[in-house]
C-alpha atoms as a PDB file:
ATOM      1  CA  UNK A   1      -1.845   7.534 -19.347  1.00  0.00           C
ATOM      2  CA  UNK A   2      -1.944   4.011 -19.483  1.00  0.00           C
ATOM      3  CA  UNK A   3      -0.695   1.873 -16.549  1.00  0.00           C
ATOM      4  CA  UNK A   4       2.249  -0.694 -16.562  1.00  0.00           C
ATOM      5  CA  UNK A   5       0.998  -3.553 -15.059  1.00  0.00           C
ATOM      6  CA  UNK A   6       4.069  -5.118 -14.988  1.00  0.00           C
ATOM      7  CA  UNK A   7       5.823  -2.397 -12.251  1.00  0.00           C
ATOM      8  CA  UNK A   8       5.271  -3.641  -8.363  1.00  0.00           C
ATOM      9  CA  UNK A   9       6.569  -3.069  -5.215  1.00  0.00           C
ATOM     10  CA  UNK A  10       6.156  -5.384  -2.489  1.00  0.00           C
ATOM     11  CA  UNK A  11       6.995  -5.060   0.612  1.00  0.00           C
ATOM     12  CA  UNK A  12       5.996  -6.940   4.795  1.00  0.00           C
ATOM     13  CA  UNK A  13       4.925 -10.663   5.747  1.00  0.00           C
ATOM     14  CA  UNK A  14       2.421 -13.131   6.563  1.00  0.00           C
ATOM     15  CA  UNK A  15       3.747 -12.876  10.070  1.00  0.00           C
ATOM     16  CA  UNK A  16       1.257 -11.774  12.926  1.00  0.00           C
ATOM     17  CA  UNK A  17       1.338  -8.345  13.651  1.00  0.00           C
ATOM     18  CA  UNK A  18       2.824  -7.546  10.132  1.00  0.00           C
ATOM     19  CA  UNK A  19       1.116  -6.843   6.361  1.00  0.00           C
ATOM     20  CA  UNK A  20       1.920  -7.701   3.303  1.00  0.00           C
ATOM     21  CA  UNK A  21       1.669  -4.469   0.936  1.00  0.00           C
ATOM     22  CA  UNK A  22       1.528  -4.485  -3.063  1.00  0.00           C
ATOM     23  CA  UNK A  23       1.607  -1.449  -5.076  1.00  0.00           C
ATOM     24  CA  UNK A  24       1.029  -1.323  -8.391  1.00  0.00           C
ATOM     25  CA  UNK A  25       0.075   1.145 -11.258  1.00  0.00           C
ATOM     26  CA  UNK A  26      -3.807   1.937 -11.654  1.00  0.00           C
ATOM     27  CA  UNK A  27      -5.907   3.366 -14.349  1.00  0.00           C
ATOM     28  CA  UNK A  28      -8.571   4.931 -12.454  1.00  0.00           C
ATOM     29  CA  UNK A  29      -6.625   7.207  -9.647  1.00  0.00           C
ATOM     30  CA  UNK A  30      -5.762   5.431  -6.080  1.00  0.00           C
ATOM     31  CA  UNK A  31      -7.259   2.673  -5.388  1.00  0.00           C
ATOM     32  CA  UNK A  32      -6.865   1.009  -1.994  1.00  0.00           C
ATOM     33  CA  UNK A  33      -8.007  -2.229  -1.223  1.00  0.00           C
ATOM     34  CA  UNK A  34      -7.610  -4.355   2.457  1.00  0.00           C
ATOM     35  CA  UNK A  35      -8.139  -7.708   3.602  1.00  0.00           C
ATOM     36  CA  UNK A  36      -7.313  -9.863   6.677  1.00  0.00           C
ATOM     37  CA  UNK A  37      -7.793  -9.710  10.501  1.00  0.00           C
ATOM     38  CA  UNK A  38      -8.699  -6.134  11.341  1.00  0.00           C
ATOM     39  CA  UNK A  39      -9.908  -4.974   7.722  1.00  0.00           C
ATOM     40  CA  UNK A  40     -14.025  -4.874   8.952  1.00  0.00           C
ATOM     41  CA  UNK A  41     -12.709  -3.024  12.222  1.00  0.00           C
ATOM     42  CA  UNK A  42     -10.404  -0.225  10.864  1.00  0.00           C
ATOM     43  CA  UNK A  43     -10.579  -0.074   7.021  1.00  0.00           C
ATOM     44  CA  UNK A  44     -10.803   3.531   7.911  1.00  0.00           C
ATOM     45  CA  UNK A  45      -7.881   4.167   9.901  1.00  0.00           C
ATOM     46  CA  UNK A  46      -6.094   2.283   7.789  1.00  0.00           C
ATOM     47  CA  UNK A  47      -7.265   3.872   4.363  1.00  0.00           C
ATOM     48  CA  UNK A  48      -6.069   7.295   6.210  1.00  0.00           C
ATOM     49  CA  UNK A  49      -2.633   6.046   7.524  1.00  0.00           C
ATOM     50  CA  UNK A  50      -2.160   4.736   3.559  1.00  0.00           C
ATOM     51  CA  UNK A  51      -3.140   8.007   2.006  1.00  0.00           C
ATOM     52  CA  UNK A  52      -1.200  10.086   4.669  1.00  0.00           C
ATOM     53  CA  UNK A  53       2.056   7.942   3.950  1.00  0.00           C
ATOM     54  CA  UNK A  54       1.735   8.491   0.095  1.00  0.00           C
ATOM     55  CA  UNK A  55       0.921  12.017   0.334  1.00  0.00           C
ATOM     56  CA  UNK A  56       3.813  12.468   1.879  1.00  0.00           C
ATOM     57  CA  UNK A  57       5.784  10.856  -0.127  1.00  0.00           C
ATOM     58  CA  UNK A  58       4.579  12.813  -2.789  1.00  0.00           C
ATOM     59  CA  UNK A  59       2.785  10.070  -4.395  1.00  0.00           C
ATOM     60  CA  UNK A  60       0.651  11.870  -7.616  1.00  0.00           C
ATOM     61  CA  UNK A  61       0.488   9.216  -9.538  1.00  0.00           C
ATOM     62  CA  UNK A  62      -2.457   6.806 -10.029  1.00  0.00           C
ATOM     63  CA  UNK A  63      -1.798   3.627  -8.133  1.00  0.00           C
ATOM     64  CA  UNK A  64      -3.707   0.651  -6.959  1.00  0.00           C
ATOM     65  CA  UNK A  65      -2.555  -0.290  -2.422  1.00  0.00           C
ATOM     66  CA  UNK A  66      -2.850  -3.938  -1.743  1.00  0.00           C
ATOM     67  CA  UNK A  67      -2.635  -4.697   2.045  1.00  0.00           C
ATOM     68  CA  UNK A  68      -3.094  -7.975   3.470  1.00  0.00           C
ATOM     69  CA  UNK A  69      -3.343  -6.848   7.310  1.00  0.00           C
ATOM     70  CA  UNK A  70      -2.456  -9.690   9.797  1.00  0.00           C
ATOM     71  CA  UNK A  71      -2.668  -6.978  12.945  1.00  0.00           C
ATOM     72  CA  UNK A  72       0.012  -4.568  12.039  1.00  0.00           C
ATOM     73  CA  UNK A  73       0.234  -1.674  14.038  1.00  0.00           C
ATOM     74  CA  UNK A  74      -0.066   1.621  12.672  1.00  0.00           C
ATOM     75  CA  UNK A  75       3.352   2.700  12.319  1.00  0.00           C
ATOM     76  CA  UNK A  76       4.240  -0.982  10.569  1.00  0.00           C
ATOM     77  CA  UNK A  77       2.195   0.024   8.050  1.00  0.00           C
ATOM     78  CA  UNK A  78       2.927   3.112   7.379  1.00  0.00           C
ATOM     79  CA  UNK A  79       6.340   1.624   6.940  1.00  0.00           C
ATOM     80  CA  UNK A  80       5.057  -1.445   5.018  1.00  0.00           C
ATOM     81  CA  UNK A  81       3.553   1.484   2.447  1.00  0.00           C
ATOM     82  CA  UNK A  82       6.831   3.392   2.652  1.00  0.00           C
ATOM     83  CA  UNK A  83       9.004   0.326   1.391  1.00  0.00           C
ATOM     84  CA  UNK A  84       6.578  -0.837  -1.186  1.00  0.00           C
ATOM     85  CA  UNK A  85       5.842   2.478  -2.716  1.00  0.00           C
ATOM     86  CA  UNK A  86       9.725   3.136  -3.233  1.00  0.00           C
ATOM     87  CA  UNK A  87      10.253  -0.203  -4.704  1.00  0.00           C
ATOM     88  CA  UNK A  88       7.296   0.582  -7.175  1.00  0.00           C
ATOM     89  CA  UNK A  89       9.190   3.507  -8.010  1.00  0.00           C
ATOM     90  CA  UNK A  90      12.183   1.800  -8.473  1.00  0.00           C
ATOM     91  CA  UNK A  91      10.710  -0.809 -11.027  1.00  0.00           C
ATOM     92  CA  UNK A  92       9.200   2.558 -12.811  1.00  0.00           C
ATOM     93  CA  UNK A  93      12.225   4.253 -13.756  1.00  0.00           C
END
């Protein structure tokens, strides 16, 4: 399947204590990639809270995560994924 480059969902802010959160279609599975503040700290807790938030969202298809963390809590990212997965989907109908 080739990807659509050209679908994205966006969703959070630059704000402290926020993220900014870009999904977008992948070729090669889910991809998750984090930057900012807390990235070095909890790249792992956040890679799990990002998985966990697609997976339940049902989320098979291959997609490439783009968080820009600026101290979000755990719960404001789940949300940040939430929003920007479901305006991905959106664009992809």
């Amino acid at each position: 399947m080739e990807a659509n480059f050209e679908h994205t969902g966006r969703a959070g802010t630059l704000e402290s204590m926020d993220c900014t959160v870009v999904v977008t279609a992948s070729d090669s599975g889910r991809i998750i990639k984090i930057t900012g503040s807390a990235a070095s700290r909890f790249r792992a807790a956040m890679e799990k809270k990002i998985n966990e938030t697609l997976d339940s969202l049902g989320a098979s298809e291959p997609v490439t995560v783009n968080v820009h963390d600026g101290g979000a809590l755990d719960v404001v990212l789940g949300a940040r994924v939430e929003a920007a997965y479901n305006r991905y989907r959106g664009c992809a109908k």
